[in-house]
N, C-alpha and C. Protein backbone atom coordinates (compact mmCIF):
# COMPACT_ATOMS: atom_id res chain seq x y z
N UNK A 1 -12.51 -43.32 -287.89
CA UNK A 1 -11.42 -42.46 -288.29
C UNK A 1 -10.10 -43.01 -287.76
N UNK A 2 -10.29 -43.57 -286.41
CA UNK A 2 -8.98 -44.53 -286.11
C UNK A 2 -8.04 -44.98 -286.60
N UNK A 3 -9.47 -46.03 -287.65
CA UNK A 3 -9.13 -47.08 -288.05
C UNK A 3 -8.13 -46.78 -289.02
N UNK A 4 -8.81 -45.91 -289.97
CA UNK A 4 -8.21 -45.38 -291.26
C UNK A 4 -6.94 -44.77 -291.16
N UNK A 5 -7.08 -43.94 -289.74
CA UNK A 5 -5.70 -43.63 -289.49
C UNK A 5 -4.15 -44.52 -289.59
N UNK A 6 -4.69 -45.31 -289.04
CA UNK A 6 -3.87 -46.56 -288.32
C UNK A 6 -3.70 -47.57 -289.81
N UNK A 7 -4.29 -47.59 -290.64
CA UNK A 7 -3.90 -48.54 -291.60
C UNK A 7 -3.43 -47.59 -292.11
N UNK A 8 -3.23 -46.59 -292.65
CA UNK A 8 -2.43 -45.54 -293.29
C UNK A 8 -0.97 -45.44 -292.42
N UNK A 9 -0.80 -45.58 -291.42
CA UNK A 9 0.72 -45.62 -290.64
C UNK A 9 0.37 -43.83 -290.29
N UNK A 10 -0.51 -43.49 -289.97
CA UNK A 10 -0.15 -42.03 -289.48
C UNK A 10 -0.88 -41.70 -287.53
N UNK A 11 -0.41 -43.12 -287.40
CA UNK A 11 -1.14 -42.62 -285.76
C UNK A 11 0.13 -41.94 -285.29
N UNK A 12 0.86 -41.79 -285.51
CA UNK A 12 1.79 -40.78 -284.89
C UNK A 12 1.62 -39.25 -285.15
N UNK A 13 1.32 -39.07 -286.21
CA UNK A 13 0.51 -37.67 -286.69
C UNK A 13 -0.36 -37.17 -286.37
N UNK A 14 -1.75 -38.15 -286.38
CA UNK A 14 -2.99 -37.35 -286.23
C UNK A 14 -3.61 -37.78 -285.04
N UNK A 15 -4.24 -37.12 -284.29
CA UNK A 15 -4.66 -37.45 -282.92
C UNK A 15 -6.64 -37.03 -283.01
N UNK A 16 -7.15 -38.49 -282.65
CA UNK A 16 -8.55 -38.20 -282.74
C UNK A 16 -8.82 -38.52 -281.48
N UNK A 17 -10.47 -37.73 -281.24
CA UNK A 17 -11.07 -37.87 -279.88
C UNK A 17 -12.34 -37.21 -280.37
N UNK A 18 -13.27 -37.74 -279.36
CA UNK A 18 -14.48 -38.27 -279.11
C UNK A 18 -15.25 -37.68 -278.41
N UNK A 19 -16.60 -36.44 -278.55
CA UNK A 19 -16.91 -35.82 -277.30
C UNK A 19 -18.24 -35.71 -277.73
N UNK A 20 -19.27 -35.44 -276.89
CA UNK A 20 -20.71 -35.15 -277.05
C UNK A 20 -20.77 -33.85 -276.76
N UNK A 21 -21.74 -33.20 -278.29
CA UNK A 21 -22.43 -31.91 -278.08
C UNK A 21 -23.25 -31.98 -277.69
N UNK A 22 -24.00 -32.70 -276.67
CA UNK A 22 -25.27 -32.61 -275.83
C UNK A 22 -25.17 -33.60 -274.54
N UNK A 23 -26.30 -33.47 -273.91
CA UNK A 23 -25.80 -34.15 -272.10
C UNK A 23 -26.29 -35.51 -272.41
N UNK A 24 -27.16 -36.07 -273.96
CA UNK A 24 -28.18 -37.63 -273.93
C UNK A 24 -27.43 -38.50 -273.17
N UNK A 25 -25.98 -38.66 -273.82
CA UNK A 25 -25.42 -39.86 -273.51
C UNK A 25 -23.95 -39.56 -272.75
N UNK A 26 -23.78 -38.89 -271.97
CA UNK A 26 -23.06 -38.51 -271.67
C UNK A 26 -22.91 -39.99 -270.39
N UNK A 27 -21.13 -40.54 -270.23
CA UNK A 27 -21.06 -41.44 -269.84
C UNK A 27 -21.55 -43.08 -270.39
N UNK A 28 -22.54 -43.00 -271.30
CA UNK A 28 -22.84 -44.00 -272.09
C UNK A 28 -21.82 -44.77 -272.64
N UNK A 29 -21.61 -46.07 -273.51
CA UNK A 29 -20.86 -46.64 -274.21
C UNK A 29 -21.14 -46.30 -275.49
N UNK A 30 -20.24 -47.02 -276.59
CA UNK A 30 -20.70 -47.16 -277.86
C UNK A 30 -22.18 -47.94 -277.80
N UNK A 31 -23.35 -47.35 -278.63
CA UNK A 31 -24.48 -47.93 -278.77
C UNK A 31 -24.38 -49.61 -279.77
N UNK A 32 -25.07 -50.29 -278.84
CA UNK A 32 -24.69 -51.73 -279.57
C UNK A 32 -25.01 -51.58 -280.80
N UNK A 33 -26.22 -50.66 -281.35
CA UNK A 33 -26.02 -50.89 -283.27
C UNK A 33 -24.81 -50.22 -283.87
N UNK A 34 -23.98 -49.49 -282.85
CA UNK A 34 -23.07 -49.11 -283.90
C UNK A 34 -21.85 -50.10 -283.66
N UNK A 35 -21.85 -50.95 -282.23
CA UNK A 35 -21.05 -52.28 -282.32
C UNK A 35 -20.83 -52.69 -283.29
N UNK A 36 -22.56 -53.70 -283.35
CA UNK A 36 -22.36 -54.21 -284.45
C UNK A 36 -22.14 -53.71 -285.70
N UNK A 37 -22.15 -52.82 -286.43
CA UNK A 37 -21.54 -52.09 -287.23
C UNK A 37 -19.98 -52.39 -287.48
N UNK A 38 -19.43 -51.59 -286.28
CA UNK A 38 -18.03 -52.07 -286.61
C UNK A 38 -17.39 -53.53 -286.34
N UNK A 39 -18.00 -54.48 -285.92
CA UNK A 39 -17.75 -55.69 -286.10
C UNK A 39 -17.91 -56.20 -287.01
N UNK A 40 -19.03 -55.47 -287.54
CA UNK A 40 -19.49 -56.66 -288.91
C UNK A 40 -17.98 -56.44 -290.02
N UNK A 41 -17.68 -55.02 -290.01
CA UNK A 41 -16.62 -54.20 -290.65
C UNK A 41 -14.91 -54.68 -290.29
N UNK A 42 -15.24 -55.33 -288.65
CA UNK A 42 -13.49 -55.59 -288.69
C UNK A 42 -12.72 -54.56 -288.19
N UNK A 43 -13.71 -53.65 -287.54
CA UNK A 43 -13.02 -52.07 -287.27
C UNK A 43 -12.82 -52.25 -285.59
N UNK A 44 -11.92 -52.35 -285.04
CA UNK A 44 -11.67 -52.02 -283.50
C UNK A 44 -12.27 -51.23 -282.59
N UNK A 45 -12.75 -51.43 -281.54
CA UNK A 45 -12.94 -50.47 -280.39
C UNK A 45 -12.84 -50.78 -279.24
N UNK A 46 -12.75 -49.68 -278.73
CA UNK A 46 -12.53 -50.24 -277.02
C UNK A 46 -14.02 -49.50 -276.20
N UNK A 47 -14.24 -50.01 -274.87
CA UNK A 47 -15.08 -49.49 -274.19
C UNK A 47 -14.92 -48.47 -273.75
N UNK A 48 -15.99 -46.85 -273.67
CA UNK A 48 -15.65 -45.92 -273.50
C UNK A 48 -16.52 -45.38 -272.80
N UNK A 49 -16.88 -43.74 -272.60
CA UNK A 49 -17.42 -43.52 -271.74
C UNK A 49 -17.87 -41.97 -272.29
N UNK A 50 -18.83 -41.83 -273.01
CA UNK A 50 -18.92 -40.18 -273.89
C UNK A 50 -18.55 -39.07 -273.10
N UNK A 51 -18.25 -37.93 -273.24
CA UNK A 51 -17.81 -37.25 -272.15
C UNK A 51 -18.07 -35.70 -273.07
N UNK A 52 -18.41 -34.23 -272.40
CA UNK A 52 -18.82 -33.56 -273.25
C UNK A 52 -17.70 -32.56 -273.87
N UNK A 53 -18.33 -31.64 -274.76
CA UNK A 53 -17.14 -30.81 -274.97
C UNK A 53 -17.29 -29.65 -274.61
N UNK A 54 -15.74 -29.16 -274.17
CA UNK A 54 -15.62 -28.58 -273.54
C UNK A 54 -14.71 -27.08 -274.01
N UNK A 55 -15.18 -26.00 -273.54
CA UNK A 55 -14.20 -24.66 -274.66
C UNK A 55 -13.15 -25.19 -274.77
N UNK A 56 -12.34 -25.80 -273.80
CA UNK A 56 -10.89 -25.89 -273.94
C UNK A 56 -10.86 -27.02 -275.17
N UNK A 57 -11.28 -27.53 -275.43
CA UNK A 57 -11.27 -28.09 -276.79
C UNK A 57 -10.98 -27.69 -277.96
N UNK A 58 -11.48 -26.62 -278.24
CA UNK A 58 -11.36 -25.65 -278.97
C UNK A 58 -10.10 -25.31 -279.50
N UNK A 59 -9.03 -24.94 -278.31
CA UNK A 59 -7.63 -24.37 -277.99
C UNK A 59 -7.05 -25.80 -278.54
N UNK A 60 -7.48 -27.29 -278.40
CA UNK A 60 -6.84 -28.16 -278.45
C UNK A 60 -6.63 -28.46 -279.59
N UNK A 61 -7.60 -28.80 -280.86
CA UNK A 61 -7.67 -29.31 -281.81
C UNK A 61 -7.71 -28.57 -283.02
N UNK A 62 -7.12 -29.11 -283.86
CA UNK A 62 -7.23 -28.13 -285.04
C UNK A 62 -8.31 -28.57 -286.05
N UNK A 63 -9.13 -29.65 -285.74
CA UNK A 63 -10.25 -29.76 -286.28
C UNK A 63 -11.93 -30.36 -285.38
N UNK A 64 -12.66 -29.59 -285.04
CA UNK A 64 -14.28 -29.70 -284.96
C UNK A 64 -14.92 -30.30 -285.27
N UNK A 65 -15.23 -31.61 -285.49
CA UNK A 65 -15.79 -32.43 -286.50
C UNK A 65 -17.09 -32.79 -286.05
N UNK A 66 -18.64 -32.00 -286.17
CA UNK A 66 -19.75 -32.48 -286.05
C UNK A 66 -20.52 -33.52 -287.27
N UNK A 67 -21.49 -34.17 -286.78
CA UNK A 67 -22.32 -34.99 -287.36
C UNK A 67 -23.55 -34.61 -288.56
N UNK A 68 -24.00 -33.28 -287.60
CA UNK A 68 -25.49 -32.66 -288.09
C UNK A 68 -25.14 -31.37 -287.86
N UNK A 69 -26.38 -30.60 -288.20
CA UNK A 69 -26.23 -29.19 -288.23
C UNK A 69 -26.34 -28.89 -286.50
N UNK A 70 -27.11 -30.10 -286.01
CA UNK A 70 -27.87 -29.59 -284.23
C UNK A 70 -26.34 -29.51 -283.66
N UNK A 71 -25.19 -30.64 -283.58
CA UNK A 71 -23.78 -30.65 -283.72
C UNK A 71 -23.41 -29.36 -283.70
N UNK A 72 -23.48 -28.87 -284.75
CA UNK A 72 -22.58 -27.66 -285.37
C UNK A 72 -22.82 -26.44 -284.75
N UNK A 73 -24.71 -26.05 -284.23
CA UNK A 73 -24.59 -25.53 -283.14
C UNK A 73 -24.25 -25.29 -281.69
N UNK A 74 -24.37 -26.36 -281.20
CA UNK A 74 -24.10 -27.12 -279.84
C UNK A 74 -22.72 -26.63 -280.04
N UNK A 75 -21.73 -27.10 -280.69
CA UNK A 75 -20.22 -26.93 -280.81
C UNK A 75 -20.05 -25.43 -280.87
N UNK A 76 -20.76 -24.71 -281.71
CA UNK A 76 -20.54 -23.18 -281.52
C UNK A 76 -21.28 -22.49 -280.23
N UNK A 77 -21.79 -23.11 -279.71
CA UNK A 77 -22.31 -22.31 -278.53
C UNK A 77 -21.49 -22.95 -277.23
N UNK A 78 -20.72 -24.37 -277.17
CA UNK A 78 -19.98 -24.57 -276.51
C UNK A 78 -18.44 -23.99 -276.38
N UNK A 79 -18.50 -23.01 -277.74
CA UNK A 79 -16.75 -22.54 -277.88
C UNK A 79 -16.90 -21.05 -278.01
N UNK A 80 -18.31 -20.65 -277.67
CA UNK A 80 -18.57 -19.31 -277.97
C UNK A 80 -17.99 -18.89 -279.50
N UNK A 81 -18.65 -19.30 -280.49
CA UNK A 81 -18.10 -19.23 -281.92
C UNK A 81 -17.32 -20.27 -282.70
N UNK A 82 -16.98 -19.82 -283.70
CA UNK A 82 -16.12 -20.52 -284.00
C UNK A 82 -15.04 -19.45 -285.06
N UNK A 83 -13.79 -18.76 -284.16
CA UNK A 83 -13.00 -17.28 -284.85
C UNK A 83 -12.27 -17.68 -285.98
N UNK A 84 -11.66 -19.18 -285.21
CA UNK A 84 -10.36 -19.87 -286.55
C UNK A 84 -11.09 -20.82 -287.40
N UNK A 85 -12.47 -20.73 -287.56
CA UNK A 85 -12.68 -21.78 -288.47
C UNK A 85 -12.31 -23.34 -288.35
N UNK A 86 -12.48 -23.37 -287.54
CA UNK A 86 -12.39 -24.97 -286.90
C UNK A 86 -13.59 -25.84 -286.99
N UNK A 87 -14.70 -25.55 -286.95
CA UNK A 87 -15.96 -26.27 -287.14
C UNK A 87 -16.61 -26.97 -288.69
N UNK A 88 -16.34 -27.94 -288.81
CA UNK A 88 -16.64 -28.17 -289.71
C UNK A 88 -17.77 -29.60 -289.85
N UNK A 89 -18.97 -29.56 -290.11
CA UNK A 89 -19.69 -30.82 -290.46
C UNK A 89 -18.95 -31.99 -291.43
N UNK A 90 -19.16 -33.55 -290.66
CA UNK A 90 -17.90 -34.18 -291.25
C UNK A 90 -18.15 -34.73 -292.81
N UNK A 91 -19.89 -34.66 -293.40
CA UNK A 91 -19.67 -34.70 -294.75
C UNK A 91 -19.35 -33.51 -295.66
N UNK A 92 -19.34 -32.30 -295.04
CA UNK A 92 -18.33 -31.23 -295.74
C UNK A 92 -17.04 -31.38 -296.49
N UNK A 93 -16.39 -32.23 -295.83
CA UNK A 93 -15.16 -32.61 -296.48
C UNK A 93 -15.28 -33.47 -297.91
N UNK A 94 -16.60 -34.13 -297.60
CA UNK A 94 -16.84 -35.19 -298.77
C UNK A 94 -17.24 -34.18 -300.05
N UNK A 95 -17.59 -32.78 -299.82
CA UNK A 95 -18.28 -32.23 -301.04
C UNK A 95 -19.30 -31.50 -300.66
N UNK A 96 -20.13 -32.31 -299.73
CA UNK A 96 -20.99 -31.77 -299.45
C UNK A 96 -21.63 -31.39 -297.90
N UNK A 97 -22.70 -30.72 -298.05
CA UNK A 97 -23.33 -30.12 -296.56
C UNK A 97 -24.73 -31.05 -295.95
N UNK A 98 -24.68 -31.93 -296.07
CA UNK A 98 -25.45 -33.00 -295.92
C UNK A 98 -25.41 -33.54 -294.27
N UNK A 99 -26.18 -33.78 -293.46
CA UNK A 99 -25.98 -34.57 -292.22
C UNK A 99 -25.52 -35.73 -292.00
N UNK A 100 -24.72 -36.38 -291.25
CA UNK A 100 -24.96 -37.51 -291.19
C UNK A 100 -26.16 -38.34 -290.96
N UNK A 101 -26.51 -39.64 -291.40
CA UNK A 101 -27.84 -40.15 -291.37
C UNK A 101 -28.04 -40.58 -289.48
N UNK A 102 -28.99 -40.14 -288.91
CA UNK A 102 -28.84 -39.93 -287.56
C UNK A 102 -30.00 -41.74 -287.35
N UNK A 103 -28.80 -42.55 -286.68
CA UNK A 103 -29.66 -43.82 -286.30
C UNK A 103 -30.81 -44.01 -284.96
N UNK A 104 -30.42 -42.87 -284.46
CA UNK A 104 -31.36 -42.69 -283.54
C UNK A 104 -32.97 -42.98 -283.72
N UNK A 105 -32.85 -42.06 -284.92
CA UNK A 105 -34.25 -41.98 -285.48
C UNK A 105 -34.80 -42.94 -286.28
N UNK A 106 -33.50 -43.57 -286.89
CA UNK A 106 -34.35 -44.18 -288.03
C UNK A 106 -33.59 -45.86 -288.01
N UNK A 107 -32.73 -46.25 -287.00
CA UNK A 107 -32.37 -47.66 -286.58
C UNK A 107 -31.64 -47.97 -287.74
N UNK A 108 -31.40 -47.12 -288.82
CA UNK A 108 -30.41 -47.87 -290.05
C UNK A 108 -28.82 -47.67 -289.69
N UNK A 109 -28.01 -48.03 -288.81
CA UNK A 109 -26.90 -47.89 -288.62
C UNK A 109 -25.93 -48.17 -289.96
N UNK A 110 -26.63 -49.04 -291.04
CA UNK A 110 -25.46 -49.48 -292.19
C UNK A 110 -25.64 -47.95 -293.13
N UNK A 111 -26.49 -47.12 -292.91
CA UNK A 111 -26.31 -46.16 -293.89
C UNK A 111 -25.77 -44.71 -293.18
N UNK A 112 -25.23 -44.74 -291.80
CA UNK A 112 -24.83 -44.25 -291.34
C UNK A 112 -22.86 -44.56 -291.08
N UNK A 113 -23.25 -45.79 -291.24
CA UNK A 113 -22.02 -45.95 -291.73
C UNK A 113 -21.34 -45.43 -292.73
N UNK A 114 -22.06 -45.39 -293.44
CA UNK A 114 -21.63 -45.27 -295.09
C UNK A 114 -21.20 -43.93 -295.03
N UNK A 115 -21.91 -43.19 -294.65
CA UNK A 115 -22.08 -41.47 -294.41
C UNK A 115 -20.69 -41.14 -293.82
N UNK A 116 -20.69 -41.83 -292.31
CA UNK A 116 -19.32 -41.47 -291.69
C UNK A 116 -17.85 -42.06 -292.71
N UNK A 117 -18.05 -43.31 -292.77
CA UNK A 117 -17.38 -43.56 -293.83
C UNK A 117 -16.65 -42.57 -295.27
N UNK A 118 -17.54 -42.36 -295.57
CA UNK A 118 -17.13 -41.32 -296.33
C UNK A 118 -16.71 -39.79 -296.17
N UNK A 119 -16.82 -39.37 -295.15
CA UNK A 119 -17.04 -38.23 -294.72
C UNK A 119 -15.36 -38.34 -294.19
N UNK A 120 -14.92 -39.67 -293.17
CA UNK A 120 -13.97 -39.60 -292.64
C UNK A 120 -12.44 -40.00 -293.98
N UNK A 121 -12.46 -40.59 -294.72
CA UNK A 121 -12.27 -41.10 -295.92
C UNK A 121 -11.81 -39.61 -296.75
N UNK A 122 -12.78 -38.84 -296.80
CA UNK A 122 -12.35 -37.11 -297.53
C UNK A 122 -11.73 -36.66 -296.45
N UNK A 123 -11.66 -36.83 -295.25
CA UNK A 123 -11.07 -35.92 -294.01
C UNK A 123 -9.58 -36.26 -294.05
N UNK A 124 -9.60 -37.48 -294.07
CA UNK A 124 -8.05 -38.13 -293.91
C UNK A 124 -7.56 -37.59 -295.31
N UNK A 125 -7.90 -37.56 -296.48
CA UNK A 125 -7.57 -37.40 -297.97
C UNK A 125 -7.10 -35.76 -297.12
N UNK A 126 -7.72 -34.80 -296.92
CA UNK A 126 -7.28 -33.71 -296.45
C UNK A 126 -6.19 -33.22 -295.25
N UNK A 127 -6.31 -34.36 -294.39
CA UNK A 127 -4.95 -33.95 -293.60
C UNK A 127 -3.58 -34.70 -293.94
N UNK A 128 -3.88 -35.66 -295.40
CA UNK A 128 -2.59 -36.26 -295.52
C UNK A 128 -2.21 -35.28 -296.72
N UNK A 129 -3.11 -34.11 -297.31
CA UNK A 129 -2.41 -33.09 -297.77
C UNK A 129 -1.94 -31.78 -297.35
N UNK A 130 -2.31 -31.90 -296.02
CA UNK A 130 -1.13 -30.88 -295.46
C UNK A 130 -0.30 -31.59 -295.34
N UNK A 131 -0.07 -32.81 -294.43
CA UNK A 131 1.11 -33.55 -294.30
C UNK A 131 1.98 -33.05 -295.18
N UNK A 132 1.41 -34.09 -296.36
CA UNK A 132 2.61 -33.51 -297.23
C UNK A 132 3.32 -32.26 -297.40
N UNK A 133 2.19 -31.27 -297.56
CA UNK A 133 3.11 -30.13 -297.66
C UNK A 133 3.52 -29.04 -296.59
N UNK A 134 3.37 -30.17 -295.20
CA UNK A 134 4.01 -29.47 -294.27
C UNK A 134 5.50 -30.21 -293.99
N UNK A 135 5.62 -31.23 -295.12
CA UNK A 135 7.00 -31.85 -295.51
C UNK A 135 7.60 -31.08 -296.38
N UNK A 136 7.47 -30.38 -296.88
CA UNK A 136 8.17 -30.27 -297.95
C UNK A 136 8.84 -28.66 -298.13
């Protein structure tokens, strides 16, 4: 989502971040299949450190963005709800209510790509239409 940001010229606008709805990897890095992923792609990253989420999150962001439905709970039981509608699964935006393809399980990181890919792709399509018409 960075990325996309950043070739669009709107990192001054939109502010993304990164948190785990569960304790697995908490402190972990990016997992090397999804490295390679974005290398193969040309997509940037830096070394990081997962970190969880937290209510005050909630107050922070004006968008929730889980993976899976397990996500979507975890996130509502970490914010005690969700009142303003902030939670949203990130292929929702694409159309549909579908999970992302979880590589954990199944080691295919290129079709998980694809998933986020698209998912983030309808997300950005949606906050560059408020943009606009919070220009206008």
């Amino acid at each position: 989502m960075k990325d996309l940001i950043e070739k669009e010229g709107l990192s001054e606008c939109i502010f993304v971040a990164s948190a785990a709805t569960s304790t697995e990897e908490l402190g972990n890095d990016i997992h090397y299949g999804t490295r390679s992923v974005l290398q193969r792609y040309r997509i940037p990253f830096a070394r990081r450190q997962a970190r969880q989420i937290t209510r005050a999150d909630y107050a922070e962001y004006d968008y929730l963005v889980g993976m899976d439905s397990a996500n979507i709970r975890n996130m509502q039981r970490a914010f005690g709800g969700d009142p303003e509608g902030k939670v949203y699964k990130l292929l929702s935006f694409a159309g549909n209510g579908n999970d992302v393809a979880d590589p954990w399980y199944t080691g295919d990181f290129e079709t998980t790509y694809r998933d986020v890919q698209e998912g983030c792709q309808a997300l950005l399509e949606r906050l560059k239409e408020e943009l606009r018409g919070a220009r206008q």
